[in-house]
Protein backbone atom coordinates (compact mmCIF):
# COMPACT_ATOMS: atom_id res chain seq x y z
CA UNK A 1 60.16 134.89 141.58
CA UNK A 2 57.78 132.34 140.48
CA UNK A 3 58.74 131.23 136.33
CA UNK A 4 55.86 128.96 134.48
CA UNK A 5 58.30 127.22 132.29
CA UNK A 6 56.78 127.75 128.94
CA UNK A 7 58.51 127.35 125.47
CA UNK A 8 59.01 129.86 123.01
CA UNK A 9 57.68 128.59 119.32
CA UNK A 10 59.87 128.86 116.68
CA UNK A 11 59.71 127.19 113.50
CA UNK A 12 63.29 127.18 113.15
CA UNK A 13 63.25 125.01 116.06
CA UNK A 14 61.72 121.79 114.60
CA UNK A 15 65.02 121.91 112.42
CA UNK A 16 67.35 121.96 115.32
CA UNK A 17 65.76 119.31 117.28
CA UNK A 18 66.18 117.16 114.72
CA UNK A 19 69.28 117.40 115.56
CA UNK A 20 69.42 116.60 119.24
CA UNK A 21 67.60 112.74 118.61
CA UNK A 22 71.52 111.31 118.85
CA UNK A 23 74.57 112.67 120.03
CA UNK A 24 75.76 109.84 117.47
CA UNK A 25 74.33 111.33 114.48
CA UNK A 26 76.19 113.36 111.62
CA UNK A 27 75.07 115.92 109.60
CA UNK A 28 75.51 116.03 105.87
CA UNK A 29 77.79 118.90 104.90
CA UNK A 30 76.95 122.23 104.73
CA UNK A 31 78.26 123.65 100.90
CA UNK A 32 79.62 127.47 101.21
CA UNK A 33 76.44 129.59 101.12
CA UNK A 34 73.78 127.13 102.01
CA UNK A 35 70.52 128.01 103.12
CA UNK A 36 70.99 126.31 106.72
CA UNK A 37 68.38 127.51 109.33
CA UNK A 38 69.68 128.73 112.75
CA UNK A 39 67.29 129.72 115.12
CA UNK A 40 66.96 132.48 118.54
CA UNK A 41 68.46 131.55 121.54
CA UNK A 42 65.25 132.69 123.43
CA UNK A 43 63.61 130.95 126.06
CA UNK A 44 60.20 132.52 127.03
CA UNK A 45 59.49 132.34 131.11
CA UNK A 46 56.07 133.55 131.25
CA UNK A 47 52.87 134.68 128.91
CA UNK A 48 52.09 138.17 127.78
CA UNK A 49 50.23 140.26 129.70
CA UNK A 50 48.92 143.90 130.58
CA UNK A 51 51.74 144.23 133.75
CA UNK A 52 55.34 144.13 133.80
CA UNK A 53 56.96 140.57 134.13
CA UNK A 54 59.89 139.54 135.05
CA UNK A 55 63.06 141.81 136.44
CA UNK A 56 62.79 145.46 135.03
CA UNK A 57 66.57 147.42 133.79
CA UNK A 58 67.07 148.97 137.29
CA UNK A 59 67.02 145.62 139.26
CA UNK A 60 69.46 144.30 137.09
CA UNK A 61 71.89 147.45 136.41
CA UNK A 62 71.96 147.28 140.13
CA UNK A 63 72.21 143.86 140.18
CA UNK A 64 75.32 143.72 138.30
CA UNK A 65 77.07 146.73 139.44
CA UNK A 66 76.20 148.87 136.32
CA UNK A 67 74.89 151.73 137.99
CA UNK A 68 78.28 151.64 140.05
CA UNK A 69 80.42 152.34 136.76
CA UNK A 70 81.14 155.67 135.64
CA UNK A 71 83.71 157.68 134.02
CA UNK A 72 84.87 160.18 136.38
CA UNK A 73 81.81 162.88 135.99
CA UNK A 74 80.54 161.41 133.06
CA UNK A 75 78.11 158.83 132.68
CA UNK A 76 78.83 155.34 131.93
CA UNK A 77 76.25 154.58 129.65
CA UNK A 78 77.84 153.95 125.31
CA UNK A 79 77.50 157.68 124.56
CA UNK A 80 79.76 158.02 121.32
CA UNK A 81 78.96 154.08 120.54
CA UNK A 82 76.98 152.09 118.09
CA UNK A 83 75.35 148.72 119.40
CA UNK A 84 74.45 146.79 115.64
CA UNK A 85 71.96 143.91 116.58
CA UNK A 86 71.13 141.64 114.09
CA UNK A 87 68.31 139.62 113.96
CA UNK A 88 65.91 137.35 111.20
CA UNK A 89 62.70 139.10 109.39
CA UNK A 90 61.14 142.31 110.33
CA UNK A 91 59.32 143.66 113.64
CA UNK A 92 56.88 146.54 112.60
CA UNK A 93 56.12 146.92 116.41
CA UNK A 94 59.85 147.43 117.44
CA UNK A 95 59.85 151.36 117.48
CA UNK A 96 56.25 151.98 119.38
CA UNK A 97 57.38 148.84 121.66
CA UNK A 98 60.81 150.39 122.77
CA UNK A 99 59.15 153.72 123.10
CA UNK A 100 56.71 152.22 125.55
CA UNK A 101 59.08 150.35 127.57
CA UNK A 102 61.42 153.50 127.89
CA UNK A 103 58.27 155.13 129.35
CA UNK A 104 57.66 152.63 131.52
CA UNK A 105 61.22 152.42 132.85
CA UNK A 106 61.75 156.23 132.44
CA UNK A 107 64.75 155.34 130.15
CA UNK A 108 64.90 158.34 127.32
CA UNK A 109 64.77 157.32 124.05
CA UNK A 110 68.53 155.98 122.25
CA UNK A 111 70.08 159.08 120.51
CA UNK A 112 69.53 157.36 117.12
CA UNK A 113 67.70 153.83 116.23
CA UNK A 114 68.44 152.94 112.70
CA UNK A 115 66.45 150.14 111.14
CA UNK A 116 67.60 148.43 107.28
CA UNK A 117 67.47 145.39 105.80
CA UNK A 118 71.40 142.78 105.33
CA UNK A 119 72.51 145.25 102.79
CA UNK A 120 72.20 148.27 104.36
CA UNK A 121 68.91 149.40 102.83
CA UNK A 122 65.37 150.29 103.54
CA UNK A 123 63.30 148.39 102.54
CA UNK A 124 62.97 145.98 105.31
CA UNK A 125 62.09 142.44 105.09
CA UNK A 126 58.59 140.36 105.36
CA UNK A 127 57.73 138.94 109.05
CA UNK A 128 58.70 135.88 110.37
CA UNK A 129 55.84 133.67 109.22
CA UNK A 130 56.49 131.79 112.46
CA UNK A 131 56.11 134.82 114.82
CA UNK A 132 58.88 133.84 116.57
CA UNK A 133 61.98 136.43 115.55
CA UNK A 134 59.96 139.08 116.09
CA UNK A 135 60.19 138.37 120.13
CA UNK A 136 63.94 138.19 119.98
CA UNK A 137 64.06 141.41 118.30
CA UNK A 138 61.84 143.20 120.72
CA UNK A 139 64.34 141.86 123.81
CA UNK A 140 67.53 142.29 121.94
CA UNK A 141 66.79 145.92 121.32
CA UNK A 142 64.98 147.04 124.53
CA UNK A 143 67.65 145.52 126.50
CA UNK A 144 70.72 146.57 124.82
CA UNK A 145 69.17 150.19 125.27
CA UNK A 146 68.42 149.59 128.78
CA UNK A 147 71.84 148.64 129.43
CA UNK A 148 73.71 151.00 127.31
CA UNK A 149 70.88 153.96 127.16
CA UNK A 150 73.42 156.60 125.71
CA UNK A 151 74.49 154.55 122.49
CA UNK A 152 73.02 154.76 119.15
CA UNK A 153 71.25 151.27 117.96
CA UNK A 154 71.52 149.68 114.35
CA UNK A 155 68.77 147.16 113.95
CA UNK A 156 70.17 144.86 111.11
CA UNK A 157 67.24 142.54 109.78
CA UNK A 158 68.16 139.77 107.83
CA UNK A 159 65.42 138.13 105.29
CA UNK A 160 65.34 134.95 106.99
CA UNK A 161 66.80 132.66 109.19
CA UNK A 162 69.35 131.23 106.92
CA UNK A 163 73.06 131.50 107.28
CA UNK A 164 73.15 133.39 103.98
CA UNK A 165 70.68 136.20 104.82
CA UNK A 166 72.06 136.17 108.71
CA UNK A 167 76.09 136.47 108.10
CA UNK A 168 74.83 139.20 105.08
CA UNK A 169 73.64 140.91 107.89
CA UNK A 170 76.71 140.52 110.44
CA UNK A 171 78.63 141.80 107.20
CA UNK A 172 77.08 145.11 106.71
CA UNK A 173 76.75 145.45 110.36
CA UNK A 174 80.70 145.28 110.92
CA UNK A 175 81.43 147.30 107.73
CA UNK A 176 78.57 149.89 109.18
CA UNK A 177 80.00 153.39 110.37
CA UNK A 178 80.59 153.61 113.98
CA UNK A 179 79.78 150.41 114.66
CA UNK A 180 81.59 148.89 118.19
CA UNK A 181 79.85 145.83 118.93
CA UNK A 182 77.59 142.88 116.93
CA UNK A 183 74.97 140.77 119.10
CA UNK A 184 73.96 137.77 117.92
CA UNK A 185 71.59 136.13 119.35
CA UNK A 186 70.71 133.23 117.96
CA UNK A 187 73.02 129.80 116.67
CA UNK A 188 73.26 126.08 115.33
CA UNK A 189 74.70 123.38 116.88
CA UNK A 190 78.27 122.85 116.85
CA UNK A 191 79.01 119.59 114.53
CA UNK A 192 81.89 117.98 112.86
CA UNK A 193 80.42 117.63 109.49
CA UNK A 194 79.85 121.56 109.35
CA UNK A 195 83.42 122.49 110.79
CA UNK A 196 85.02 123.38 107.34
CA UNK A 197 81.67 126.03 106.36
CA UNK A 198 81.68 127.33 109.92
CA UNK A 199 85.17 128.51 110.47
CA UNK A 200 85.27 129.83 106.71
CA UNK A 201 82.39 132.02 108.26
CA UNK A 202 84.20 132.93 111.30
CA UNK A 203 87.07 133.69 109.35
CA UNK A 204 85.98 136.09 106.61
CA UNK A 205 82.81 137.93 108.69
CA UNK A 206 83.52 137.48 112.21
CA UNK A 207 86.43 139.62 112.74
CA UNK A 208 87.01 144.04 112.27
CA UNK A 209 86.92 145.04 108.71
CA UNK A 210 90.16 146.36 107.33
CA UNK A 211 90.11 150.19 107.83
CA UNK A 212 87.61 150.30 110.26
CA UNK A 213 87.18 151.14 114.34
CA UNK A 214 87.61 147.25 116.71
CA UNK A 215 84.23 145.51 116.87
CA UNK A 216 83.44 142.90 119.16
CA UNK A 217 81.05 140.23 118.56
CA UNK A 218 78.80 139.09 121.02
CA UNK A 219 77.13 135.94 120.54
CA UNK A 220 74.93 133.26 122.75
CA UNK A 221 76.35 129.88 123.53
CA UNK A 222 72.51 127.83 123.51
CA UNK A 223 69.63 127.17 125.53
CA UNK A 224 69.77 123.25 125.33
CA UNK A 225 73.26 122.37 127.06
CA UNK A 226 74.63 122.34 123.55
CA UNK A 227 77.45 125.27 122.43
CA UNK A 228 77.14 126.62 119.04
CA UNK A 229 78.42 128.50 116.33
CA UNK A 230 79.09 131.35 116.12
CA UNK A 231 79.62 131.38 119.78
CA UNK A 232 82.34 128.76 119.39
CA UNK A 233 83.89 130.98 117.12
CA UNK A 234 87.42 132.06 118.51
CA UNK A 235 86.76 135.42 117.64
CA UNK A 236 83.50 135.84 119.40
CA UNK A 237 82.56 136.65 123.51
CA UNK A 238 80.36 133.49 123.91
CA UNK A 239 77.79 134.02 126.60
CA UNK A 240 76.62 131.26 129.06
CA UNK A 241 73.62 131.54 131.24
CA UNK A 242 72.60 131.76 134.86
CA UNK A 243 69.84 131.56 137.01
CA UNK A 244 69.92 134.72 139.25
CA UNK A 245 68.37 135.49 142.25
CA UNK A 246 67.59 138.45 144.15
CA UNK A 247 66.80 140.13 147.80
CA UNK A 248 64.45 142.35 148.07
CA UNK A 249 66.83 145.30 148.52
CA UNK A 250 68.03 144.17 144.91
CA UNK A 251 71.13 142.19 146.12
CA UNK A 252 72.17 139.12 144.35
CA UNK A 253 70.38 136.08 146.88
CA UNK A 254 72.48 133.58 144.45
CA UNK A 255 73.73 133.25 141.31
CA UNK A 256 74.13 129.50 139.89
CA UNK A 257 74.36 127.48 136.58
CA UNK A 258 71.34 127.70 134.73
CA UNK A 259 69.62 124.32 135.50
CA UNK A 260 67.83 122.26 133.18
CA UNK A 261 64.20 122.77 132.76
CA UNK A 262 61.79 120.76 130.96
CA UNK A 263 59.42 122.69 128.91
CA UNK A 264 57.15 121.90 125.08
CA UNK A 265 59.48 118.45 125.57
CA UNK A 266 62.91 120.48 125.27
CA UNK A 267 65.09 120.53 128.25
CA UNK A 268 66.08 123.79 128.68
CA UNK A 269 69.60 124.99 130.02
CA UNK A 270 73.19 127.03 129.17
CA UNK A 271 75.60 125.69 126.38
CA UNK A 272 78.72 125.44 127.27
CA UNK A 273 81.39 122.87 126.46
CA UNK A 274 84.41 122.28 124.12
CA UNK A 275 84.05 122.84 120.34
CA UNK A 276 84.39 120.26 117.74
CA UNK A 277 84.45 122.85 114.68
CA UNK A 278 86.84 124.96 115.81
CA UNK A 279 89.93 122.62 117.68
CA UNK A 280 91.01 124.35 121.16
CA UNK A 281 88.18 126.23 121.32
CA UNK A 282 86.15 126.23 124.77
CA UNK A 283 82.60 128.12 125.68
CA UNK A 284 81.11 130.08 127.18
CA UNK A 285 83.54 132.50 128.15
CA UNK A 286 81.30 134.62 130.30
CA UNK A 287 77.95 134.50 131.43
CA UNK A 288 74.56 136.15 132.47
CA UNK A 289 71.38 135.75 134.25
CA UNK A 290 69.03 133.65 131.46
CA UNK A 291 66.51 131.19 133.72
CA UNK A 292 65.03 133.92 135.37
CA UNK A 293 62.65 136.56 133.28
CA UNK A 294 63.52 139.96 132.51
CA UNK A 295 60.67 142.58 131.30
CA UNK A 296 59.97 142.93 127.43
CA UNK A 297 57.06 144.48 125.90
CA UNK A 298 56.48 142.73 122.88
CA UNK A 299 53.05 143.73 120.90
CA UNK A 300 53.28 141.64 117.69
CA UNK A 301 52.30 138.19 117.41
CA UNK A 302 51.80 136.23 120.10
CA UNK A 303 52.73 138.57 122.67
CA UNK A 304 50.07 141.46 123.16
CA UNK A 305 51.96 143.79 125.84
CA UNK A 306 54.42 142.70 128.70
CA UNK A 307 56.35 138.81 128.29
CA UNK A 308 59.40 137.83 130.43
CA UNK A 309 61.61 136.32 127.99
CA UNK A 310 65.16 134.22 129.28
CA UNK A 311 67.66 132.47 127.51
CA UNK A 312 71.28 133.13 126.56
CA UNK A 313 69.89 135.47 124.00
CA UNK A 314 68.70 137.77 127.20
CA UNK A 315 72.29 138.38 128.42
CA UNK A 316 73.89 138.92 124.72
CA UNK A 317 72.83 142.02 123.97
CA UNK A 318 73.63 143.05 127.48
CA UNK A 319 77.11 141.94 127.03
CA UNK A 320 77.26 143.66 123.60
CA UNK A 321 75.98 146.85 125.94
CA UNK A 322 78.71 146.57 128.58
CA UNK A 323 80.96 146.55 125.85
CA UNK A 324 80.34 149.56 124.04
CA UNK A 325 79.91 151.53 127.55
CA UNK A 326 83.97 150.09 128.19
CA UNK A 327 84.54 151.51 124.31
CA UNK A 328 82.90 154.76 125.78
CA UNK A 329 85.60 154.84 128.74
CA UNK A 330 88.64 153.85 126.05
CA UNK A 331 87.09 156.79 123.73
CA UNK A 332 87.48 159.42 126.71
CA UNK A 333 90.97 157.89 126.95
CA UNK A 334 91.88 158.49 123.51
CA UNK A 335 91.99 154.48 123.16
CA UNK A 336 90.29 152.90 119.88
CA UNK A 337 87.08 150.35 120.62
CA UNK A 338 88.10 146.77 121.29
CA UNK A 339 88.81 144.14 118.33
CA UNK A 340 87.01 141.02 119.56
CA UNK A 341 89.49 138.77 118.58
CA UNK A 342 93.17 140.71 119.38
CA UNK A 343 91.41 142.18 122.70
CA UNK A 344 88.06 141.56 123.91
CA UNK A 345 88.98 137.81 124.64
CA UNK A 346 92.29 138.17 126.15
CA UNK A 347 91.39 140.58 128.15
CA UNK A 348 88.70 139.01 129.13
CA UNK A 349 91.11 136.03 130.61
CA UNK A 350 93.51 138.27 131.81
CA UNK A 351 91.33 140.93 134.04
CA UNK A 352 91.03 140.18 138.02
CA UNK A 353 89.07 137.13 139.24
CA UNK A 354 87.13 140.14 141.12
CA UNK A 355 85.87 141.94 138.31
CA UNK A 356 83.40 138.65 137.43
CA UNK A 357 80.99 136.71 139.75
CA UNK A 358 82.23 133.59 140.43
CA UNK A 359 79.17 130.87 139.41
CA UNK A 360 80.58 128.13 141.60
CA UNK A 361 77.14 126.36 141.75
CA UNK A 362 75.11 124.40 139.78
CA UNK A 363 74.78 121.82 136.23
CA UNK A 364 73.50 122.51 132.79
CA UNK A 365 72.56 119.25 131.10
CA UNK A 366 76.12 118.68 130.20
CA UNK A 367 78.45 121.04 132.20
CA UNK A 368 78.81 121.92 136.21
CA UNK A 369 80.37 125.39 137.65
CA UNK A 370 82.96 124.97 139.93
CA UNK A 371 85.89 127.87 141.07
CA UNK A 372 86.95 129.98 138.19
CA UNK A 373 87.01 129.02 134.64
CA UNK A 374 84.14 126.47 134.20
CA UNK A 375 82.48 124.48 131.11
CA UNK A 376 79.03 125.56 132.25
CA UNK A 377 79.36 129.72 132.95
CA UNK A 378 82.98 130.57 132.00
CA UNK A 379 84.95 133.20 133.90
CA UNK A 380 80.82 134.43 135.56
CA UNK A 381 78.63 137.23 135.37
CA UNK A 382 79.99 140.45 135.57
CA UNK A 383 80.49 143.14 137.99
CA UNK A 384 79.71 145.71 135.68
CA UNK A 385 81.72 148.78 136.97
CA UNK A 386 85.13 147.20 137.92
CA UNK A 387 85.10 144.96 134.27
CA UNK A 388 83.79 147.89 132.35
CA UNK A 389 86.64 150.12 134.43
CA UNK A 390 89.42 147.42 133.43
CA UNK A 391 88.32 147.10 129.52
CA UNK A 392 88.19 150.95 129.02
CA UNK A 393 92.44 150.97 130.10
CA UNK A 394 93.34 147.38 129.20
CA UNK A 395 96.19 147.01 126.43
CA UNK A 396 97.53 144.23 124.42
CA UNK A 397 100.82 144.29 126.73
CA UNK A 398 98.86 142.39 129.65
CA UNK A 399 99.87 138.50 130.04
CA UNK A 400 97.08 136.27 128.33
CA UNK A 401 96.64 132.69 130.06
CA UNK A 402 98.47 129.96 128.34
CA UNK A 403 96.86 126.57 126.89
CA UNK A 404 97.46 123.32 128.59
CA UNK A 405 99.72 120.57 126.84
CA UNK A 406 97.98 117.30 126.41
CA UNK A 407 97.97 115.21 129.60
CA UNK A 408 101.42 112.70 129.78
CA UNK A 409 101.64 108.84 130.35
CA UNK A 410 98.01 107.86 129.17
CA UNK A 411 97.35 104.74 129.74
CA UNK A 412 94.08 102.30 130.59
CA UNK A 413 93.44 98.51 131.09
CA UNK A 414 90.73 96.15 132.22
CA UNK A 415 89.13 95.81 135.77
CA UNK A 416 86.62 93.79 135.11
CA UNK A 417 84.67 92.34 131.59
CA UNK A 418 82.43 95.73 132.18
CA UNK A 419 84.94 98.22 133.66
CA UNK A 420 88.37 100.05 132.64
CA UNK A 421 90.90 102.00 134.27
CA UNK A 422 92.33 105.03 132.69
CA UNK A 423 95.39 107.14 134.16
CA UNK A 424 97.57 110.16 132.93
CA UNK A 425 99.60 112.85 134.72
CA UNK A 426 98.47 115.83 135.68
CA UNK A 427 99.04 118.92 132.85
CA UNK A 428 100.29 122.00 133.64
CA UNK A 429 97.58 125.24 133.56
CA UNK A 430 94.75 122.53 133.66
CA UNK A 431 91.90 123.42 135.32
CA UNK A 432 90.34 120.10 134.30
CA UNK A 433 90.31 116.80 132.12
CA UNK A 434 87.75 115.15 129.41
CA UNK A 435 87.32 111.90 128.69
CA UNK A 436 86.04 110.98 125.44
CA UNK A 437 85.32 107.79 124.01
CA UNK A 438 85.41 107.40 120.13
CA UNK A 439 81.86 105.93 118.70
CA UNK A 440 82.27 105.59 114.62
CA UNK A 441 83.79 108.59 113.86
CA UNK A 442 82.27 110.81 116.60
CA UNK A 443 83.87 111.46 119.73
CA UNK A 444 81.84 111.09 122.63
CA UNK A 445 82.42 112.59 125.96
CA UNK A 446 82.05 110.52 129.15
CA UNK A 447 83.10 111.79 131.55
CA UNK A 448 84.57 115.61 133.44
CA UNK A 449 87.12 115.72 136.17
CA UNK A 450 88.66 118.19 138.20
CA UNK A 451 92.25 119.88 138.28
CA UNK A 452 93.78 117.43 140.66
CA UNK A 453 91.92 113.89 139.03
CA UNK A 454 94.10 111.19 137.33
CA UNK A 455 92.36 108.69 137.24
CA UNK A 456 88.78 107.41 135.76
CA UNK A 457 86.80 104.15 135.92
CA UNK A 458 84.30 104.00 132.68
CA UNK A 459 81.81 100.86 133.91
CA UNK A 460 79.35 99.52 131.84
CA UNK A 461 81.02 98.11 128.83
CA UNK A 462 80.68 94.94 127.28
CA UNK A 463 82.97 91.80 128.06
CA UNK A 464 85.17 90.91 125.29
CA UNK A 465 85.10 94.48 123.39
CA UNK A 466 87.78 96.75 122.49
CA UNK A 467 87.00 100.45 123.21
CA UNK A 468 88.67 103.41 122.48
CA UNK A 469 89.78 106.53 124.47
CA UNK A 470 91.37 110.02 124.23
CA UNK A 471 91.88 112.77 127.65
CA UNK A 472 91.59 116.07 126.83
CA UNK A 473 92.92 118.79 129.51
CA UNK A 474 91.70 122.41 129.15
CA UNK A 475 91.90 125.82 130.60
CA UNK A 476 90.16 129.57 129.78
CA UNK A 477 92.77 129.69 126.76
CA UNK A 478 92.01 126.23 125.37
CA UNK A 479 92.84 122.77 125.45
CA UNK A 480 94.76 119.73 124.10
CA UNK A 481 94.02 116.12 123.89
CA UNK A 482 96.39 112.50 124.05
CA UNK A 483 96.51 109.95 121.09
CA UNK A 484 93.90 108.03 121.29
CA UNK A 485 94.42 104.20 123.26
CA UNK A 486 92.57 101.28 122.92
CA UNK A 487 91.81 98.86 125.86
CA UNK A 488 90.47 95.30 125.66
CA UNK A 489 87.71 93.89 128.34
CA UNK A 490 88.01 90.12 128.75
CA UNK A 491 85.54 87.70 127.78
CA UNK A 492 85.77 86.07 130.56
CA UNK A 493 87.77 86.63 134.21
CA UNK A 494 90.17 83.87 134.55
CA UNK A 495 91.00 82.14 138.17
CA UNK A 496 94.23 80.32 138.40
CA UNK A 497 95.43 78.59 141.74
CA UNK A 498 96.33 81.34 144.52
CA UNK A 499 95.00 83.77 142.83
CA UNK A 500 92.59 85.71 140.28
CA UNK A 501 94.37 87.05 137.38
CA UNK A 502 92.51 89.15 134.16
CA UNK A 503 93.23 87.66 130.78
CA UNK A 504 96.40 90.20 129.84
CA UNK A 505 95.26 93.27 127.89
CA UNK A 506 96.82 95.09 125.53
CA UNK A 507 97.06 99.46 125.66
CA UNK A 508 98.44 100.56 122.63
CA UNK A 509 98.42 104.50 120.95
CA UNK A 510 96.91 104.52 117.64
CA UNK A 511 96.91 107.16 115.22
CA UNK A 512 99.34 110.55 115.91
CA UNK A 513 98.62 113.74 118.50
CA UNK A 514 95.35 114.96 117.97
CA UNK A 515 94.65 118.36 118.74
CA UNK A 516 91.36 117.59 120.47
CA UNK A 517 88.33 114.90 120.02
C-alpha cells in the first residue's frame, strides 16, 4: 500500500512540540490538578474521501490471528464486556459514523454504545475547536468495535484536553459498571520535572477501584520516538507501533519497527524507551501495526467520509479489544477480568514467546527491534488467538521475569583528548545496556548495546573536559543503573621517550546507587 504521509492537525500539538526543541530542556512543574494539555496519539496516512482507505477489520482480524480465537463453540468476540474509551470534547457524528462503517464492513451494531460526559452525565461537552479529537474518537470507537464486535462500548468525553478533564474521565470510566478495559489514546511527554504529578496520577486513577471487577488500562506509548505518560505508567499495557505489511492472500509480508517519517515538519515514529518519571519503568510493552492506514469513516470536520488514520492510538483500542475478548474467555471460566497492574502486565511477560510476533526489524527515531524484548516494539504484535487463549486461563501463580541488577565493575578512562572508554560486566537477565551521559541535571542517553556488549567508545568530546557517565541494564521487568563516574580527557597527549603515554586520568564514583538516569 501506497501512504501520502500527511499530518494530522491538532492544536494540542503546538504545545507538545514545544517541547521536543531540546532534549536538554526542563519543564516547569506541573502543580496537582493543572490544566496541562496532552494531545491524540493519531497520525493521519491519507485524506478523506468517498472510498474506503487503508486496511478494513477483516484484513487485520486475519492478520493477527483474531478470527482464529474462539472459545470452544462460542465466539471470541467481548460478549459480557465493557470497552470504556475515553477521549477530549464531543463527536456529534460518532453514532451515524459507526453505523455506517458497520454497514460497510457488515459488522452488527455493539449491543449497547453509551455516550456521557467525565462525570458520568449527559450532557456532553462542546467540540474540539481544533477539529482534531473528534478523528481520534471516530477510530478509537469504530475499531475497538471492529475488534471486539460483541462488547458493549462506553464513550467517556472529557471537556478538554487537559489532564484535569481527561483523568476525570479515566475516573468515572474505571468506577463505571461493567467496565473491563480503559483506552487511552492520547499522552505527554515523559519529563523529570513532571515525575512527582504524574505518578500521583498513576497512583490514585490508574489502577481497579476498590470493590469493583479488574480493569486494564490500555494506553499509547507516542508517535514521535518519545514514550509518555500514562503509557509509562507501571500500571498501564503501553502500546508501541509497527509498520505492517501484507500479501495479497492477507498474510503478514513483514512486520517491522515503525520507521520515522517526516511529515507537517514532525518526524513521525513509535515511542518506546525507558521512563524518567516512573524509575524501572520500560515501554512499550507490546505493539501494533500504526505506519500503515486502517479504514475510518470520519464525517465531522475535516474529514467528509472515509480517512486512513495510523499512529499508536490505532492499535490501543485494539489492544483494549483483545483484552476484553480474553476477559470474555476468563468469564466462561468462572475467572474475574484482569487487574492491569497485578495481571495484565505479568502475564504479559510471562506468556510464550509464540503467542506475540517477534518485530526483530527496524528503528524508531530513538529505539531498534532486535529478538524478544526490545525498546522500540516490546514483547511484538500479537497473535490474537493463542495470547487471547493464554490470558483467558492465566493466574497469578505463573513465574514473572525478574529485573536486572545494575551492571558490576564500571569503569571508563581516556583514549584520546576526544574519546573515552567505558567497561562493566555483564548483568544477569539483561537483555541490553544504556549509556547515559549527565548534561546539567538531565540525563542524556548516548548510546544502546546489546546483551553480550561491555564495552563503549563515546568520541567526540572535548580535550581537557571532565564528563560524566552512568550504564543502565534492562529487561521486560525493568532495569537498574551504576553510580555515576566521571572521566577526564587530556588537554593535550603527552609523548615521552619509547613511548606515548596519556596524561593519567582519574575514574572516580560520585554520588550513591541510583536507581536509573
Amino acid at each position: 500500500m501506497k501512504r501520502a504521509r500527511v499530518a494530522r492537525s491538532v492544536a494540542a500539538k503546538s504545545s507538545r512540540l514545544k517541547r521536543h526543541q531540546s532534549q536538554f530542556e526542563r519543564l516547569e512543574p506541573r502543580a496537582l490538578l493543572s490544566t496541562n494539555t496532552l494531545q491524540t496519539d493519531l497520525f493521519l496516512v491519507a485524506a478523506s474521501g468517498t472510498t474506503v482507505s487503508g486496511y478494513t477489520p477483516a484484513q487485520i482480524r486475519a492478520a493477527y490471528g483474531f478470527n482464529n480465537a474462539a472459545f470452544g463453540s462460542t465466539a471470541a468476540d467481548g460478549t459480557g464486556q465493557t470497552i470504556a474509551i475515553v477521549d477530549a470534547y464531543d463527536d456529534p457524528d460518532i453514532l451515524t459514523d459507526l453505523k455506517q462503517f458497520d454497514q460497510t464492513f457488515g459488522i452488527a451494531a455493539p449491543p449497547s454504545l453509551k455516550i456521557v460526559n467525565e462525570s458520568g452525565g449527559t450532557k456532553l461537552p462542546g467540540t474540539d475547536p481544533s477539529q482534531g479529537w473528534e478523528g481520534e474518537t471516530a477510530l478509537d470507537v469504530e475499531w475497538a468495535h471492529a475488534i471486539a464486535p460483541g462488547a458493549n462500548i462506553l464513550l467517556v468525553e472529557a471537556n478538554s484536553a487537559s489532564d484535569t478533564d481527561l483523568f476525570a474521565a479515566v475516573n468515572y470510566a474505571r468506577n463505571a459498571p461493567g467496565v473491563s478495559t480503559v483506552s487511552m489514546s492520547w499522552g505527554s511527554e515523559d519529563n523529570a520535572a513532571n515525575a512527582q504529578y504524574d505518578q500521583a496520577l498513576s497512583k490514585e486513577y490508574l489502577v481497579t477501584p476498590t470493590g469493583h471487577q479488574g480493569v486494564t488500562f490500555v494506553a499509547a506509548t507516542g508517535d514521535e520516538g518519545y514514550t509518555g505518560f500514562p503509557a509509562t505508567s507501571p500500571n498501564v499495557l503501553a502500546v508501541g507501533g509497527t509498520d505492517l505489511y501484507l500479501n495479497a492472500n492477507g498474510t503478514i509480508q513483514s512486520e517491522t519497527a515503525w520507521t520515522p517519517q517526516n511529515s507537517g515538519g514532525v518526524i513521525w515514529s513509535g515511542g518506546g524507551g525507558t521512563s524518567v518519571e516512573f524509575p524501572g519503568r520500560n515501554t512499550p510493552d507490546v505493539s501494533y501495526n500504526a505506519g500503515v492506514g486502517i479504514a475510518v469513516y470520519d464525517t465531522f470536520g475535516p474529514d467528509q467520509g472515509w480517512v486512513s488514520f495510523g499512529g499508536t492510538s490505532a492499535g490501543t483500542p485494539q489492544w483494549a479489544a483483545l483484552i476484553a475478548i480474553a476477559d470474555q474467555g476468563r468469564a466462561l471460566k468462572g475467572l474475574g477480568s484482569l487487574d492491569g497492574a497485578t495481571q495484565t502486565l505479568p502475564a504479559i511477560y510471562s506468556v510464550s514467546a509464540s503467542d506475540f510476533h517477534d518485530i526483530t526489524v527496524g528503528s524508531t527515531q530513538f529505539q531498534s527491534a532486535g529478538p524478544g524484548y526490545d525498546l522500540a516494539t516490546g514483547r511484538g504484535s500479537p497473535v490474537a488467538n493463542k495470547l487471547i487463549a493464554d490470558l483467558s486461563g492465566w493466574t497469578s501463580t505463573t513465574p514473572t521475569v525478574a529485573a536486572p541488577l545494575a551492571p558490576a565493575n564500571f569503569t571508563g578512562q581516556a583514549l584520546s583528548t576526544t574519546q573515552v572508554s567505558l567497561s562493566w560486566a555483564l548483568s544477569v537477565g539483561a537483555v541490553g545496556y544504556e549509556v547515559y551521559e549527565k548534561n546539567g541535571t538531565q540525563s542524556v542517553l548516548v548510546g544502546t548495546y546489546g546483551a553480550s556488549v561491555t564495552t563503549a567508545t563515546i568520541g567526540s568530546l572535548a580535550a581537557g573536559s571532565t564528563y560524566t557517565f552512568q550504564v543502565m541494564a534492562y529487561n521486560a521487568a525493568g532495569s537498574a543503573a551504576t553510580n555515576w563516574i566521571q572521566v577526564n580527557t587530556p588537554a593535550a597527549w603527552l609523548r615521552s621517550p619509547g613511548a606515548l603515554r596519556p596524561v593519567p586520568q582519574v575514574t572516580r564514583s560520585i554520588g550513591g546507587t541510583a536507581a536509573r538516569p
